[in-house]
Structure formats: structure tokens, C-alpha cells
Protein backbone atom coordinates (compact mmCIF):
# COMPACT_ATOMS: atom_id res chain seq x y z
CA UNK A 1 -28.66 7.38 36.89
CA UNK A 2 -26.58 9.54 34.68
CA UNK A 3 -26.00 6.11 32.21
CA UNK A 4 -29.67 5.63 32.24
CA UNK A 5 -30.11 9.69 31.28
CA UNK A 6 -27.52 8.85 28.48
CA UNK A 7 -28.05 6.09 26.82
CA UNK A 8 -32.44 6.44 27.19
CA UNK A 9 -32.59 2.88 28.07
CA UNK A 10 -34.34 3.24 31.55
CA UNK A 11 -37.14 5.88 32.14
CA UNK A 12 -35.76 9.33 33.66
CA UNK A 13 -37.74 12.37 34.25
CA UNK A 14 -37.03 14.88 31.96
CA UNK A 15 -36.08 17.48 34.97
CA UNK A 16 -33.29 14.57 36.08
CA UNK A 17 -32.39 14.46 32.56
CA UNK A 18 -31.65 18.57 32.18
CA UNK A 19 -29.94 18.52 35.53
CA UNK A 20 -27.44 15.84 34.24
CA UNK A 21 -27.20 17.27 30.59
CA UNK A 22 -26.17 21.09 32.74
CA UNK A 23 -23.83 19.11 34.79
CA UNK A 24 -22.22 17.06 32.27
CA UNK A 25 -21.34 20.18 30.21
CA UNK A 26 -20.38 22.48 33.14
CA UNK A 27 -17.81 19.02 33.80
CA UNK A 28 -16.94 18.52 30.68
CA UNK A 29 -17.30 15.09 31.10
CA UNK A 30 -16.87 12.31 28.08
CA UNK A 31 -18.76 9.18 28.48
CA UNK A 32 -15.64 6.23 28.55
CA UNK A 33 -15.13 4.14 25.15
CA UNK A 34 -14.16 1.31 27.54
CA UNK A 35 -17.04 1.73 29.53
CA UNK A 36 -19.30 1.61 26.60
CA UNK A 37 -17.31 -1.14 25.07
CA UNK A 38 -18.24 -3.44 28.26
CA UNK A 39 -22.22 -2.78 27.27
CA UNK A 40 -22.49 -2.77 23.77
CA UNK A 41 -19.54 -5.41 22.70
CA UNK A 42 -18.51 -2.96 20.56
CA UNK A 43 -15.14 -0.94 21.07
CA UNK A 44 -15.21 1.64 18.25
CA UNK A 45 -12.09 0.54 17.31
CA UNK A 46 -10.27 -0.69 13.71
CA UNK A 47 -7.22 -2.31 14.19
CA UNK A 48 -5.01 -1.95 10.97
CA UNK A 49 -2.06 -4.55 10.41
CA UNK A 50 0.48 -2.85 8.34
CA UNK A 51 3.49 -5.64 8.97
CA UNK A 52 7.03 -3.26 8.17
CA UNK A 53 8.68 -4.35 4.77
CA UNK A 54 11.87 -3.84 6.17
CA UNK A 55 11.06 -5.53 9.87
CA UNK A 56 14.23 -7.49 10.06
CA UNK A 57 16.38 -4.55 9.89
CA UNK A 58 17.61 -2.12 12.61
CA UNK A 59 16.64 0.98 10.73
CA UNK A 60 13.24 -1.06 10.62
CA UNK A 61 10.27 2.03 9.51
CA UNK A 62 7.18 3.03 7.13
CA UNK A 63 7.85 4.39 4.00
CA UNK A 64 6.39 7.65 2.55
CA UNK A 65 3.51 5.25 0.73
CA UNK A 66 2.65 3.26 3.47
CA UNK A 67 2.76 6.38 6.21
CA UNK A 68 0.10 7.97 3.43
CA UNK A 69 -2.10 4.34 3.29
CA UNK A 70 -2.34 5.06 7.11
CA UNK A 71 -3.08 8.40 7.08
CA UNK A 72 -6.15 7.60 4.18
CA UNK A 73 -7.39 4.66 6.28
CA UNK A 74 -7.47 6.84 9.75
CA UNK A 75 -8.91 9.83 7.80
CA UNK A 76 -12.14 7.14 6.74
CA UNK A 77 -12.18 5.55 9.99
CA UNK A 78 -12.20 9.20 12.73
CA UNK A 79 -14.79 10.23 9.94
CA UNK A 80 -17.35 7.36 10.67
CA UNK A 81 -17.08 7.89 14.55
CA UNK A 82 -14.01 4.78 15.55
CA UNK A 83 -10.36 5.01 16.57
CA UNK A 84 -7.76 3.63 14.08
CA UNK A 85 -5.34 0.78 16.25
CA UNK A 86 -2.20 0.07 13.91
CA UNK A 87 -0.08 -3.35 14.58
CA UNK A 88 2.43 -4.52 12.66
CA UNK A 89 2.98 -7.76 13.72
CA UNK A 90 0.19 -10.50 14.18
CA UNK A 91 0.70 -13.67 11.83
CA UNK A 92 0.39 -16.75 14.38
CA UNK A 93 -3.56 -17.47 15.45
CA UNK A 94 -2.52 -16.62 18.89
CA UNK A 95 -1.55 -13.25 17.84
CA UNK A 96 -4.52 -12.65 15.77
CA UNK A 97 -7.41 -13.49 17.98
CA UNK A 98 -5.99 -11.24 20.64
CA UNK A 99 -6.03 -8.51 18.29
CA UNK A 100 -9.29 -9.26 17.42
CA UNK A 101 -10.77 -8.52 20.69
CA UNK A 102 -10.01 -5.18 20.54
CA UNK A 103 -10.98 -3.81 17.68
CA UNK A 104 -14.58 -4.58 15.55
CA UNK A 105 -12.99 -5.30 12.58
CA UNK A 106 -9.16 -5.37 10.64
CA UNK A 107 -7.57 -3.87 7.40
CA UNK A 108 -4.63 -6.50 6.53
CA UNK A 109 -2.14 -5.25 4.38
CA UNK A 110 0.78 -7.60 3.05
CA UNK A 111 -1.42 -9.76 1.86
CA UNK A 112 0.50 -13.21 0.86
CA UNK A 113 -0.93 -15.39 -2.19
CA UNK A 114 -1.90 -18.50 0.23
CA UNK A 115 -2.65 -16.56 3.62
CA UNK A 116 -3.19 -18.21 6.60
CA UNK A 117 -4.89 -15.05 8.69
CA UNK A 118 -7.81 -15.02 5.82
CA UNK A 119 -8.67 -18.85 7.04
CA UNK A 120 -8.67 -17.89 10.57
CA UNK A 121 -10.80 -13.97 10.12
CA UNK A 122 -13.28 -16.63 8.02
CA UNK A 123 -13.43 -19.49 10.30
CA UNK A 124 -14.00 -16.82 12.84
CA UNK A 125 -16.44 -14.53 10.59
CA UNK A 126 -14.69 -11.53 12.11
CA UNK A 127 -15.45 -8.17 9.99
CA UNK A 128 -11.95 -7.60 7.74
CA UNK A 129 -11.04 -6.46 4.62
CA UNK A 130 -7.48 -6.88 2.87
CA UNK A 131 -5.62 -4.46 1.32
CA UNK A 132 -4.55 -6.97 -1.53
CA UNK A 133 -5.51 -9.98 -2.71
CA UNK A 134 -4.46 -13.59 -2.35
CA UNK A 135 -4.45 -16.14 -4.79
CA UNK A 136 -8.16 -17.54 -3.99
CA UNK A 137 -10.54 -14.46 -3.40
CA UNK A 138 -13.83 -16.53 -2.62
CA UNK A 139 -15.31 -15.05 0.18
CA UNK A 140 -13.01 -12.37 0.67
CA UNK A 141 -13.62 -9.04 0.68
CA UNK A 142 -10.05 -6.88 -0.95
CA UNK A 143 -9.09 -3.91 -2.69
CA UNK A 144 -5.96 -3.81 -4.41
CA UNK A 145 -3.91 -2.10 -7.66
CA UNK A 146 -3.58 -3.70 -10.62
CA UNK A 147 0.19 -4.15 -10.37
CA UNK A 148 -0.15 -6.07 -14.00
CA UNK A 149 -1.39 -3.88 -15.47
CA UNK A 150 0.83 -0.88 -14.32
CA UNK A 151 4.11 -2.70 -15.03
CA UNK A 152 2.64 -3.17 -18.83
CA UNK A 153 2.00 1.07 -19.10
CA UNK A 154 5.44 0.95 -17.67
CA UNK A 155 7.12 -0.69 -20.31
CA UNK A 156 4.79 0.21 -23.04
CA UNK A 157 5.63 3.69 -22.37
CA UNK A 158 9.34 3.13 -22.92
CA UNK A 159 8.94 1.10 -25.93
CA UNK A 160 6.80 3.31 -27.20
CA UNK A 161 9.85 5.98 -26.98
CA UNK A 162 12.01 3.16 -29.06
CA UNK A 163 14.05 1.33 -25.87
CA UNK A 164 14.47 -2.44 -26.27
CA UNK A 165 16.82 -3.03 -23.74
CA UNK A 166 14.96 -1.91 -20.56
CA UNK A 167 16.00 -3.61 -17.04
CA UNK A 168 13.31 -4.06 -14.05
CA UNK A 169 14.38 -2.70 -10.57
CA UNK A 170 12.53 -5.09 -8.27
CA UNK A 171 12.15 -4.86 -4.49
CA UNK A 172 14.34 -7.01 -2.49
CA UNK A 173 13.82 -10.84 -3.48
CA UNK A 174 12.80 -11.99 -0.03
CA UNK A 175 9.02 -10.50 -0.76
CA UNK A 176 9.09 -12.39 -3.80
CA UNK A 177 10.38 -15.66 -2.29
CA UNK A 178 7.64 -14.95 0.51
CA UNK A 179 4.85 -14.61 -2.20
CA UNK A 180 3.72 -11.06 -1.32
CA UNK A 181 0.75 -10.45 -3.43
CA UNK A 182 2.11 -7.14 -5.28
CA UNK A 183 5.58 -8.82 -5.26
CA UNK A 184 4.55 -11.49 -7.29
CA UNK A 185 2.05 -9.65 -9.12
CA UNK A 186 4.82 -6.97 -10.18
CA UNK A 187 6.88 -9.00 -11.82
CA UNK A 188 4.91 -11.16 -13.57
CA UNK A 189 3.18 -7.83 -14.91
CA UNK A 190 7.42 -7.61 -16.55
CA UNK A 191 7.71 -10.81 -17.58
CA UNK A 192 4.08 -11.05 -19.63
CA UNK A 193 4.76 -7.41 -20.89
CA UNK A 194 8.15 -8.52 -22.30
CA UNK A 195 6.88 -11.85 -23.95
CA UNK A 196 4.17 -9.27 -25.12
CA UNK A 197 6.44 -6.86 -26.71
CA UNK A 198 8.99 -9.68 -27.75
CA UNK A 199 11.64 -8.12 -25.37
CA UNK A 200 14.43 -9.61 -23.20
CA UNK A 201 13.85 -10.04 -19.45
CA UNK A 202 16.44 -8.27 -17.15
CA UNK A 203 16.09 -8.34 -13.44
CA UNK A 204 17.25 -6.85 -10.56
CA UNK A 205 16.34 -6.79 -7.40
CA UNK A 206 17.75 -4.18 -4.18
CA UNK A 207 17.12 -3.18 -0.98
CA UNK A 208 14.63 -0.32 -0.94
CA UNK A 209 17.22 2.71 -0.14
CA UNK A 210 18.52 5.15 -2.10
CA UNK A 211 22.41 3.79 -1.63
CA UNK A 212 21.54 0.16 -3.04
CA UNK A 213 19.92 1.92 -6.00
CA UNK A 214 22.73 3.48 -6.51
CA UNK A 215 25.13 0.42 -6.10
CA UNK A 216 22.66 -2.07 -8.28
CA UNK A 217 23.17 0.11 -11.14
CA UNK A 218 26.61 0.26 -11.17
CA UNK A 219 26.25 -3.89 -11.08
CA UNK A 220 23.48 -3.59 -14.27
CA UNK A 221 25.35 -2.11 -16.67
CA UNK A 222 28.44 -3.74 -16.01
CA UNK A 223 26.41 -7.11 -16.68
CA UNK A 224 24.34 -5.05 -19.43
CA UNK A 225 25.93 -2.04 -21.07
CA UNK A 226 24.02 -1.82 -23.72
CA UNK A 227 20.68 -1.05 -21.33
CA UNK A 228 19.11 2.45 -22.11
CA UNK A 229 16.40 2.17 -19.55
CA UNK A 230 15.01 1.31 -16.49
CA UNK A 231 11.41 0.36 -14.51
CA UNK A 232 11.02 0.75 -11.26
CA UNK A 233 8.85 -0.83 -8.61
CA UNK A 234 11.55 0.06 -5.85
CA UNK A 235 10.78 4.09 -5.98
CA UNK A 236 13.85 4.44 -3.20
CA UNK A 237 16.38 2.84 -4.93
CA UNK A 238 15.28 4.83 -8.26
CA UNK A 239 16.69 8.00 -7.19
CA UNK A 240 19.52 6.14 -6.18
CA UNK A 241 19.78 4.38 -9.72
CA UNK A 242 19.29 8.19 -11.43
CA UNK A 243 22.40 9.30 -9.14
CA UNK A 244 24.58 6.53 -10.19
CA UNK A 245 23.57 6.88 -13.99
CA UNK A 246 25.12 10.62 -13.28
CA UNK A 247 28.40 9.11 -11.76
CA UNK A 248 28.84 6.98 -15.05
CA UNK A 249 28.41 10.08 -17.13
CA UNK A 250 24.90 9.18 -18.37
CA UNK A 251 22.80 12.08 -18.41
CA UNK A 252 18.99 11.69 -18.00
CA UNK A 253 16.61 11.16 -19.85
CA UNK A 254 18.87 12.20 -22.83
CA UNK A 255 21.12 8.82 -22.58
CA UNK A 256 19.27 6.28 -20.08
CA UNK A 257 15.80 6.65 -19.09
CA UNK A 258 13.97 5.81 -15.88
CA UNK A 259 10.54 5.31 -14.73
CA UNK A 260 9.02 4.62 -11.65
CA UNK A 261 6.00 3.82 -9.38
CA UNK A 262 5.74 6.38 -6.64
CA UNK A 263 3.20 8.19 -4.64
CA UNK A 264 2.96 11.86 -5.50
CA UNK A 265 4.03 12.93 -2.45
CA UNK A 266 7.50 11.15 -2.47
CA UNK A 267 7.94 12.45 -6.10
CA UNK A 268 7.20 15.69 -5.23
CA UNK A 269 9.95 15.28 -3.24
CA UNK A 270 12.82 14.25 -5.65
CA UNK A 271 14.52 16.49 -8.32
CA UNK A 272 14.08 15.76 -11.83
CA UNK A 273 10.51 15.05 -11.42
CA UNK A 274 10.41 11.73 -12.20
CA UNK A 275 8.32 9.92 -14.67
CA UNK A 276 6.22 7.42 -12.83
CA UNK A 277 2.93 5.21 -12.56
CA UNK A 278 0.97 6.56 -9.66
CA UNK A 279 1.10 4.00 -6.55
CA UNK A 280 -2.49 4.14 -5.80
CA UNK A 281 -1.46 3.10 -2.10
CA UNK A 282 -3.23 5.86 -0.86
CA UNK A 283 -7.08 4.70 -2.88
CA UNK A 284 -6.70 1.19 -2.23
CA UNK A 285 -6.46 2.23 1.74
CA UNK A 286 -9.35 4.68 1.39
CA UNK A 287 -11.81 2.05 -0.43
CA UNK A 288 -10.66 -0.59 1.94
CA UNK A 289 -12.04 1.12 4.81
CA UNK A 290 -15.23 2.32 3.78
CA UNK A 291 -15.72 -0.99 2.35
CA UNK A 292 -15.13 -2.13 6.34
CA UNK A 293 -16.79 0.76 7.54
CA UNK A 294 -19.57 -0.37 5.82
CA UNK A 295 -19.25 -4.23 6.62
CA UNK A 296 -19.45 -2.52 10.78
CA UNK A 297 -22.53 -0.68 9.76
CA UNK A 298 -24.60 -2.88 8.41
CA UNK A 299 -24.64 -0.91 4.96
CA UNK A 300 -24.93 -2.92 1.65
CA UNK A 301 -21.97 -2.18 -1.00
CA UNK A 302 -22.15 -2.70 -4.65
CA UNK A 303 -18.40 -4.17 -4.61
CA UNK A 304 -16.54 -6.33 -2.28
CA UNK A 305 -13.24 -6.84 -4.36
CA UNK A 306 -11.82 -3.66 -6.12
CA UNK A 307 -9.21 -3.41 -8.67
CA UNK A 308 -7.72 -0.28 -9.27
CA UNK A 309 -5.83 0.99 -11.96
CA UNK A 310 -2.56 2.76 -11.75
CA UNK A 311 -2.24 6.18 -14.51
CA UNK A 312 1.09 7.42 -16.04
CA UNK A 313 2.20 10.69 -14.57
CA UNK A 314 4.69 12.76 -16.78
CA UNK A 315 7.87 13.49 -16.22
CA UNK A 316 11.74 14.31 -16.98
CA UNK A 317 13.20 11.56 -16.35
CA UNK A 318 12.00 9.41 -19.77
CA UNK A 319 12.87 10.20 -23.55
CA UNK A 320 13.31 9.16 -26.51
CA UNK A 321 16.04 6.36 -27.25
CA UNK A 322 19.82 7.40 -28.15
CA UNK A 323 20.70 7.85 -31.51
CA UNK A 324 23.76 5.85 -30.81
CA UNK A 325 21.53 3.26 -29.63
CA UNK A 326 19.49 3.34 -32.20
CA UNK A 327 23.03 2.75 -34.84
CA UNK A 328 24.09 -0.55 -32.46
């Protein structure tokens, strides 16, 4: 009787219904998601499948960028009335259509350039939307940063200060070998920028910790010691890299200059201030799930596929090129 009162699918007298209404508050009672989810088919629920970066390792744990992506996406998702469900593991079909059944819809992060999850979420026209983009986009509803583009301000920025010899600090080389959308995306953005701006390639590539940082750079300028700057897609291993410039006697930004791509709140957190491109980690989760949210809904979107661009944020860590530089 008391569903019936609830839900206002049967006929109940409206004295029946105030007796249960008093009762229910006096109680305190909550009417069971599960219980619901039996009904309606529905559970309320959006899984998100953040796979770790650094899942083979012991130490294996989310970052300051992807902890904020979460945090954006469950802030959306509690605001619209459902739970947020985070996995991060679910690649084999198996996997995936188990997950499926208890949630309405996924956010899938990670996203590879040839993805086999986006075939099966199709196949199975199951409610998803990725948080990056793979190499075909037909039919596929994404959000992602414009890693291009932000890798060009990067470098554009130092040239503009007069640095030709500028070195890329790249994520570990597995993501790349495992063609990880933004992996793949970032350094190409380096490559085309330096063909652009007739400059030199110079890669390296480190685990995402402040101690490689620190131990790559010793490594670059031994191969390259006549480099007066670095990019950064590896934010970690930055501050490592502006530690180890220190133990070599390089001051920055006055002798070697560094920029990055971090979330404010991680650069917040270092000392210099570091110059950076905002990771927009943070939007892309946000406009991922309202663009789901709205998918569940039934509510009509003008965009299904969302590019967004990354700005420069100033800082001490970049200046112009040495004079004595300049003279070699």
C-alpha cells in the first residue's frame, strides 16, 4: 500500500495517503534505490571508468588531475539526482557488460585511438560518453582538450621569449606505444609545432614522479647541453626537472626555462609558481557529464563532441633566453 501511496500508480484515498506521508516522516524512512531499480529498470547510477595511468605499479593511485576530473563529474552527476560508481578496470566485453548493468550510462576516460569498448557501448546502444576521442568519432559522443593545440602555445610561448633549443618532457612511452588519445595527440602537437617554427625535435619521456624528473634531466643535458628550455606534459616530473636544473647550478627562469601543463590546484601547490597551460581535466569531465546527463534525460544538446581549448597561465618559471645563449 505504502508503494502504491508513493509512486501514485494505484488509487489510494487521500486519508491512507496522509497517514503514510505522517508515518514515513515520523520513520524517517527512504524509499530503496534497489527497490526502485527492480520497477523502473533504472538504477540512478553513472558508472565512471577512470583506468589508473600507473596500474602496473605497486604505488598504483590517481593523480591530483584525475582525483579533480572525478570530483567535477560526481559534482554534475549528485546534482541531477544519480550516484557516481567509479571502476577502473573494464576493457574485455565480459567486463563491460557487467558494468553496464549497473549503472544507466558510462563516462570512459583513457580513451585509445582504435577502441574496442566504443564498438561494444554502440553495438549495444548503451548511453556513454568519452572523455577523449578516438581516431573515428562517427557516432560518438566525446569531449576532450585540444592537446595540439596547447603543445603549440607551449612552444610558441618559449620561442616567442628567443629559445631554440627547447626539449619535450613526455609521459612514460608505454601510453604512447598503447595509442592513448592525449598521448598521441601531445606529441604530435611538438612535432607539428617544431616543423612549424623550423625547430629541432628533442624528446624525452619519464615516469610521472617527481624523482624521474629529476633524474631525466640530468640525462637531457648531458645528451643536450646546449638546451635552455623545457615543455612539459608530465607536470610531476616538472618539479622534479626544476630541482635538478638547481643541482646543476642553473637557476630558473634566468638560465633554463620550464613550462608545464598542470591543473591549478597542483600548481598552487608547487613553489616557483610555475608557468603552465591549464589542463582543462577538470571542464572536459564537467561537459562530459551533462552531455550524459542529458543523453539519460531525454534532453536535446546542441553539441555531442567538444573540443576545448587549453589558456596560458603566467608564471616564474619562463624568461627570456640567456645572453650567453644568445652569443653561441
Amino acid at each position: 500500500m505504502s508503494s502504491h501511496a508513493l509512486s501514485g500508480k494505484r488509487p489510494v484515498s487521500d486519508a491512507t495517503r496522509q497517514r503514510i506521508l505522517e508515518a514515513i516522516e515520523e520513520l524517517g524512512y527512504q524509499p530503496s534505490i534497489y527497490a526502485q531499480s527492480l520497477v523502473t529498470g533504472r538504477t540512478h547510477t553513472v558508472g565512471m571508468l577512470f583506468p589508473l595511468e600507473n596500474s602496473g605499479e605497486d604505488t598504483a593511485s590517481f593523480n591530483t588531475i584525475q582525483l579533480e576530473m572525478i570530483m567535477e563529474a560526481n559534482a554534475v552527476v549528485q546534482a541531477n539526482g544519480y550516484a557516481l560508481q567509479l571502476f577502473t578496470q573494464a576493457e574485455d566485453e565480459p567486463t563491460l557488460r557487467a558494468l553496464c548493468r549497473t549503472c544507466d550510462g558510462l563516462l570512459v576516460s583513457a580513451v585509445r585511438l582504435q577502441d574496442r569498448r566504443i564498438d561494444y557501448l554502440l553495438r549495444e546502444d548503451y548511453p556513454f560518453v568519452m572523455l577523449g576521442r578516438p581516431a573515428n568519432t562517427e557516432n560518438v559522443a566525446w569531449v576532450d582538450t585540444d592537446f595540439e593545440d596547447m603543445v603549440l602555445k607551449q612552444i610558441t610561448h618559449l620561442v616567442d621569449l628567443g629559445h631554440q633549443q627547447i626539449v619535450f618532457l613526455d609521459r612514460p612511452e608505454r601510453l604512447f606505444k598503447e595509442q592513448l588519445g592525449y598521448s598521441v595527440r601531445a606529441r604530435q602537437g611538438y612535432l607539428d609545432a617544431c616543423a612549424a617554427l623550423k625547430l629541432t625535435p628533442i624528446i624525452f619521456t619519464c615516469e610521472v614522479s617527481v624523482e624521474d624528473g629529476r633524474r631525466i634531466v640530468h640525462d637531457m643535458l648531458e645528451a643536450h647541453p646546449t638546451l635552455t628550455a623545457l615543455a612539459a606534459f608530465n607536470d610531476v616530473a616538472a618539479v622534479g626537472a626544476y630541482f635538478a636544473l638547481g643541482e646543476r647550478g642553473l637557476r630558473v627562469p634566468e638560465d633554463f626555462s620550464i613550462i608545464t601543463f598542470t591543473s591549478p590546484g597542483f600548481r598552487r601547490a608547487t613553489t616557483p609558481s610555475m608557468t603552465a597551460m591549464n589542463n582543462t581535466g577538470s571542464e572536459v569531465s564537467k561537459a562530459a557529464a551533462e552531455l550524459l546527463l542529458a543523453q539519460l534525460q531525454g534532453r536535446e544538446v546542441e553539441q555531442t563532441q567538444i573540443l576545448i581549448q587549453s589558456e596560458l597561465l603566467p608564471g616564474r618559471t619562463t624568461a627570456p633566453v640567456p645572453e650567453r645563449s644568445k652569443a653561441g
